[in-house]
Protein backbone atom coordinates (compact mmCIF):
# COMPACT_ATOMS: atom_id res chain seq x y z
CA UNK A 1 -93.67 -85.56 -130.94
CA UNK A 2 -92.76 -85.29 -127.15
CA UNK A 3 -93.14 -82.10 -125.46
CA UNK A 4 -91.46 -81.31 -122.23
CA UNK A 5 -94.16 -81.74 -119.08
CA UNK A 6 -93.11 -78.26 -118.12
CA UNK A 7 -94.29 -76.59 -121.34
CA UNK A 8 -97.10 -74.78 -120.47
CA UNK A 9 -99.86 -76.49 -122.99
CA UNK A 10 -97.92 -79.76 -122.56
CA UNK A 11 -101.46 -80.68 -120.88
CA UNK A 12 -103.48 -79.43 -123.27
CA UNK A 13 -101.44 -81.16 -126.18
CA UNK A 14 -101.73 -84.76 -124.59
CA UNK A 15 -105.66 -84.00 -124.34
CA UNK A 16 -105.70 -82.83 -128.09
CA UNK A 17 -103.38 -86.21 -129.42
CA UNK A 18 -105.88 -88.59 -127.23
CA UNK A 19 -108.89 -86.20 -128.74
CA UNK A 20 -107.11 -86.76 -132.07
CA UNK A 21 -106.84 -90.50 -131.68
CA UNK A 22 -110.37 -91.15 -130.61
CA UNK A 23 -111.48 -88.73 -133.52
CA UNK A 24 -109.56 -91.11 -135.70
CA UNK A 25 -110.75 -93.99 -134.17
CA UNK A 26 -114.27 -92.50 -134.48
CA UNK A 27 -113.57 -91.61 -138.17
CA UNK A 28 -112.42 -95.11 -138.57
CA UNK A 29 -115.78 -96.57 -137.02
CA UNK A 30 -117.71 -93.84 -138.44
CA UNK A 31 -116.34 -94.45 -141.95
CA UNK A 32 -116.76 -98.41 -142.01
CA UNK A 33 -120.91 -97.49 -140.57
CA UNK A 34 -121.29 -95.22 -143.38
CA UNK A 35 -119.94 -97.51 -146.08
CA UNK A 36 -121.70 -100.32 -144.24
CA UNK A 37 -124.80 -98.07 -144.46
CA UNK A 38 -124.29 -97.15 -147.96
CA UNK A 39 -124.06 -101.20 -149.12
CA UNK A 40 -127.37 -101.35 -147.26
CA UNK A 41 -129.27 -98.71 -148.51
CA UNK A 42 -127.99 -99.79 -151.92
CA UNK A 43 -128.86 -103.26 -151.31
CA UNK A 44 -132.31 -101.81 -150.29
CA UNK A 45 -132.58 -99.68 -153.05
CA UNK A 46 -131.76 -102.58 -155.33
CA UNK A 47 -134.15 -104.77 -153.53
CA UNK A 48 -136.68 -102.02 -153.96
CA UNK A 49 -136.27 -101.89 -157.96
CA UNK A 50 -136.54 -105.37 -157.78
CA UNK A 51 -139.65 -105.60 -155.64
CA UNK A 52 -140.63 -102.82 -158.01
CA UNK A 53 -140.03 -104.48 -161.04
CA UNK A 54 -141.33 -108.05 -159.89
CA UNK A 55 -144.93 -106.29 -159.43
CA UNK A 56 -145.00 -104.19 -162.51
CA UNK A 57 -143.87 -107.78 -164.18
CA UNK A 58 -146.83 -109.55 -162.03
CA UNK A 59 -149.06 -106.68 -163.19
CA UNK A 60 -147.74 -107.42 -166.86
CA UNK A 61 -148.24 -111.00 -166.72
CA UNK A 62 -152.02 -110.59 -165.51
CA UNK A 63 -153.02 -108.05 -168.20
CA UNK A 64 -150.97 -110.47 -171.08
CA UNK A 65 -153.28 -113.35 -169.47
CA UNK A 66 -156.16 -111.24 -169.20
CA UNK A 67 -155.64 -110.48 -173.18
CA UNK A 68 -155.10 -114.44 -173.54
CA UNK A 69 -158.48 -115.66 -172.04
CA UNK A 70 -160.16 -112.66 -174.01
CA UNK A 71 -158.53 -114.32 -177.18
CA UNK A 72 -159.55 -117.91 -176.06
CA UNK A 73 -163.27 -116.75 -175.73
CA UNK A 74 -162.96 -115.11 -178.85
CA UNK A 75 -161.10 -118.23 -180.93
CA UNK A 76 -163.59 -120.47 -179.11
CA UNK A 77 -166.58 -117.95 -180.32
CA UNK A 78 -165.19 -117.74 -183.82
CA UNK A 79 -164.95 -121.74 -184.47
CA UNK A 80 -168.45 -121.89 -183.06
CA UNK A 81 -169.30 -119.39 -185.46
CA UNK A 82 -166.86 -121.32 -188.24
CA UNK A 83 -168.61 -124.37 -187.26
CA UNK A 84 -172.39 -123.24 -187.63
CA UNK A 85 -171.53 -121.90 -191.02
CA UNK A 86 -169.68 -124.64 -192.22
CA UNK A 87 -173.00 -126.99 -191.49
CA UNK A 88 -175.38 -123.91 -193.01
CA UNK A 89 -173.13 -124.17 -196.06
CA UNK A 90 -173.46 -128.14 -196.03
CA UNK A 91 -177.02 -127.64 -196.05
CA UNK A 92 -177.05 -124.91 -198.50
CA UNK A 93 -175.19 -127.29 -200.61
CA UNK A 94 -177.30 -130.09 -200.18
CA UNK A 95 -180.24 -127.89 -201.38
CA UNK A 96 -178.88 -126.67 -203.97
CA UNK A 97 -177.22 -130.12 -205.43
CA UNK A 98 -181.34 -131.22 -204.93
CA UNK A 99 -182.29 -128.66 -206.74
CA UNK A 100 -179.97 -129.23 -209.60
CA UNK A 101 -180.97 -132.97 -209.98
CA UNK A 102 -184.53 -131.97 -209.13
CA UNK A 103 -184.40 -129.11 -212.58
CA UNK A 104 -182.22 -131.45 -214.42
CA UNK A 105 -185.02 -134.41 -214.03
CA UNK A 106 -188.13 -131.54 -214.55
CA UNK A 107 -185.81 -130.78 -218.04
CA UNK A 108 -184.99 -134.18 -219.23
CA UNK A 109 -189.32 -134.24 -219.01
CA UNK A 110 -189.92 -131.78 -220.73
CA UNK A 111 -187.41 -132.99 -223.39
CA UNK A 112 -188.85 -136.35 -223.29
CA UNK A 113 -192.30 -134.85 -223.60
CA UNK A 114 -191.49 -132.08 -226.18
CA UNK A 115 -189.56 -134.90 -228.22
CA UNK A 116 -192.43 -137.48 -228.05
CA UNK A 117 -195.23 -134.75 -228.40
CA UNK A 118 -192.71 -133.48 -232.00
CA UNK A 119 -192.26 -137.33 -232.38
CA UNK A 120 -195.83 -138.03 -232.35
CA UNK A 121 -196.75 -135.08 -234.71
CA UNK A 122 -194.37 -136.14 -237.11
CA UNK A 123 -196.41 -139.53 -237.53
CA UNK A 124 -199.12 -137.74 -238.42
């Protein structure tokens, strides 16, 4: 909208449209910075849940392989354990199959004597 030059605030008008142009301008710039700004901030917020999230993960990961080598030791401790009383039981088993030939010889003896003692009675 042209005003005359001879209107009073004709001036004051042309100062207000360039005002109004820069403002737009500015607006314009300002706008495209803020959005600029938001993508950042969101990228940095992002970045920061991920940084966030990659150490609580790392922290995970060390206290589930933490809990693995406590489970090794105790695996390796247990088949130590299986293995000592597997070789107690061998032994155990060794004694008693000794034992049992060893009472089973001591009875067929005393069978053989009781027989030949009744045996040599008998003769009598």
């Amino acid at each position: 909208m042209h005003l005359p030059k001879t209107w009073p605030f004709a001036k004051e008008h042309a100062l207000n449209s360039s005002f109004a142009a820069l403002s737009e301008e500015l607006l314009r710039q300002l706008l495209t910075f803020m959005k600029c700004l938001s993508i950042h901030l969101r990228d940095s917020f992002c970045c920061h849940c991920i940084c966030r999230n990659f150490n609580e993960l790392e922290m995970q990961l060390e206290h589930e392989r933490s809990r693995r080598e406590k489970t090794e030791a105790k695996l390796d401790q247990y088949k130590l354990d299986n293995a000592y009383l597997m070789s107690q039981l061998q032994q155990l088993s060794e004694s008693v199959r000794v034992y049992l030939y060893t009472t089973c010889i001591l009875l067929l003896m005393v069978l053989m004597i009781a027989y030949s003692h009744v045996h040599h009675v008998s003769e009598r």
